[in-house]
Protein backbone atom coordinates (compact mmCIF):
# COMPACT_ATOMS: atom_id res chain seq x y z
CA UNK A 1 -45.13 93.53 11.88
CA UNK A 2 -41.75 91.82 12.12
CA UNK A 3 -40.94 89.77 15.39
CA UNK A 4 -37.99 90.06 16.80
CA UNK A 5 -35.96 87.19 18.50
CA UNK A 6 -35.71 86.45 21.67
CA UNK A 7 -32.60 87.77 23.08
CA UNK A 8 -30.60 84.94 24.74
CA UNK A 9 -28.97 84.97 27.98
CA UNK A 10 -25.23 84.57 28.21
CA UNK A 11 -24.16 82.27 30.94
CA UNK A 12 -20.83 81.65 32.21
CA UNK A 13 -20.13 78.29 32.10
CA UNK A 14 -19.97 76.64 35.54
CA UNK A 15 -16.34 75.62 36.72
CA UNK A 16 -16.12 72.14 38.70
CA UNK A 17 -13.36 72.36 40.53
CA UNK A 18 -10.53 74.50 40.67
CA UNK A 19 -7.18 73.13 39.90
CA UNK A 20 -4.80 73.78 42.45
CA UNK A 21 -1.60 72.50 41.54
CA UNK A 22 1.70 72.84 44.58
CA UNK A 23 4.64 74.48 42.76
CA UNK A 24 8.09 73.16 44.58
CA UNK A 25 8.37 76.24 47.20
CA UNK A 26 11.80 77.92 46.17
CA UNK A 27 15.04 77.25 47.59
CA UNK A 28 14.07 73.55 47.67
CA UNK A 29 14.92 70.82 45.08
CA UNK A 30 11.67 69.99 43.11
CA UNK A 31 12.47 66.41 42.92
CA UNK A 32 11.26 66.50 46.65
CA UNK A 33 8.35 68.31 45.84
CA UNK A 34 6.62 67.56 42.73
CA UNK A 35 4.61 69.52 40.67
CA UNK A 36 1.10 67.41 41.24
CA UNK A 37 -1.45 67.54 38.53
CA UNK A 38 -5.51 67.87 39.37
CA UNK A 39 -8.05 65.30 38.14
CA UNK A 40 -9.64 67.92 35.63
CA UNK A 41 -6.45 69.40 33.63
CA UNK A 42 -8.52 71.64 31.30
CA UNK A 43 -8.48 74.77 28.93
CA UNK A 44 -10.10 76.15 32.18
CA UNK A 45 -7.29 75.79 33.86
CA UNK A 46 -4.45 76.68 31.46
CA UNK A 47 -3.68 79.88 33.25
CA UNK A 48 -2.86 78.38 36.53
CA UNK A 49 -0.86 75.88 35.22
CA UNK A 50 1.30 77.87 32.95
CA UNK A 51 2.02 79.98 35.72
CA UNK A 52 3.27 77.14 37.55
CA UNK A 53 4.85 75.11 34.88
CA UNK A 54 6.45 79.26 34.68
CA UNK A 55 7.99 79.44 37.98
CA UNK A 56 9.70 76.02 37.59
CA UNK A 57 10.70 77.03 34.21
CA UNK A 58 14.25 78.03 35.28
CA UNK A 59 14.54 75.98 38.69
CA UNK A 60 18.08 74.45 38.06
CA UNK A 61 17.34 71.37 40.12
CA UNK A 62 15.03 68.24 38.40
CA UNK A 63 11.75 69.16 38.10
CA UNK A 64 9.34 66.35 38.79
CA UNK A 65 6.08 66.22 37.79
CA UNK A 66 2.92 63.93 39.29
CA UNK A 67 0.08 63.00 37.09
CA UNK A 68 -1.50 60.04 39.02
CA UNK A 69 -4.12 61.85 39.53
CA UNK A 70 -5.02 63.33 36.54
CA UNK A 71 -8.64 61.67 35.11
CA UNK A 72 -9.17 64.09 32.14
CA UNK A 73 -7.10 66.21 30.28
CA UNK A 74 -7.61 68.60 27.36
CA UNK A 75 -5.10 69.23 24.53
CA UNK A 76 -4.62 72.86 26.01
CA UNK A 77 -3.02 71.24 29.00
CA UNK A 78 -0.89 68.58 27.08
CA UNK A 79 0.79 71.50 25.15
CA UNK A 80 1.60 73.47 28.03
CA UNK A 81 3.53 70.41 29.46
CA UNK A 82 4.94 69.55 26.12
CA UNK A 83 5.85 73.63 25.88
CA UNK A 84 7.66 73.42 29.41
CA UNK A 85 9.62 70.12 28.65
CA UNK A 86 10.58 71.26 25.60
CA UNK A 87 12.06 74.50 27.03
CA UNK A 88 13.33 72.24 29.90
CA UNK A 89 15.50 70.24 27.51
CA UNK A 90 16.72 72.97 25.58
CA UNK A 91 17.91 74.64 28.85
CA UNK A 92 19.65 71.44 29.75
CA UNK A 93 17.89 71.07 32.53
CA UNK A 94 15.42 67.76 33.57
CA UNK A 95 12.38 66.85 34.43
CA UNK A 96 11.02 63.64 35.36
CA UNK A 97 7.58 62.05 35.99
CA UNK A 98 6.56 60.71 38.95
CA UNK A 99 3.23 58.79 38.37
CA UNK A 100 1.34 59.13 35.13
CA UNK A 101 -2.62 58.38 35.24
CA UNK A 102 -3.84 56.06 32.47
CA UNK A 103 -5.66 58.79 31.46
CA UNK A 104 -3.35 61.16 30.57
CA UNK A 105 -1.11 58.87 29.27
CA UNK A 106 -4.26 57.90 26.98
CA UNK A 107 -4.60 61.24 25.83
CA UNK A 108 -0.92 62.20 25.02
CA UNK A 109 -0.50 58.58 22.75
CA UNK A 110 -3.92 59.90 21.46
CA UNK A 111 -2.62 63.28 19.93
CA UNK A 112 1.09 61.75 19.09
CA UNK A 113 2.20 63.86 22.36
CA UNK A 114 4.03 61.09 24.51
CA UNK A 115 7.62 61.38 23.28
CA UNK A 116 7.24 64.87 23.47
CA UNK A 117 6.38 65.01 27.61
CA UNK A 118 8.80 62.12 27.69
CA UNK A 119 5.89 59.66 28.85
CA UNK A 120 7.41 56.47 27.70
CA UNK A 121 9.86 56.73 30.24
CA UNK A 122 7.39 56.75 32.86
CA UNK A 123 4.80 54.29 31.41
């Protein structure tokens, strides 16, 4: 008689909190409101942020971004900053950092990432 394993149970994984991040509301220069970044900037929450980062994409005005905040962030989110400043300078258009948390700015050094978001400037 052969046994058979034990089927396991797939669990979602649990989500802390959800990153809300405040896009500049259109019409309105960005540099006035800032794109702010959640504590937890993870794989999680890629989606949400690239849709953001998305509808700034084209905004002709400075974006600014706020990271103060930020106390952990994955390479998933690093690379869709470093995607949208990227596309940002090749537009010709700027953005600028408000506030970087010593995290994140821990992180981007980390993975060779910081003159890529343009972090030195706002070390």
């Amino acid at each position: 008689m052969k046994l058979r394993p034990r089927s396991k149970t797939v669990r979602k994984p649990k989500r802390g909190r959800q990153t809300r991040v405040a896009p500049a509301p259109r019409g309105k220069a960005a540099r006035g409101n800032p794109l702010v970044l959640q504590p937890e900037c993870t794989l999680a929450d890629a989606a949400e942020l690239k849709s953001a980062l998305c509808a700034l994409l084209a905004h002709e005005a400075t974006v600014t971004l706020d990271a103060a905040s930020v106390e952990r962030i994955d390479t998933a989110a690093l690379q869709l900053l470093a995607a949208f400043v990227r596309d940002r300078r090749l537009a010709g258009l700027a953005v600028e950092w408000r506030a970087v948390s010593r995290a994140m700015h821990s992180a981007a050094q980390l993975l060779g990432m910081g003159s890529m978001l343009s972090l030195s400037e706002a070390a």
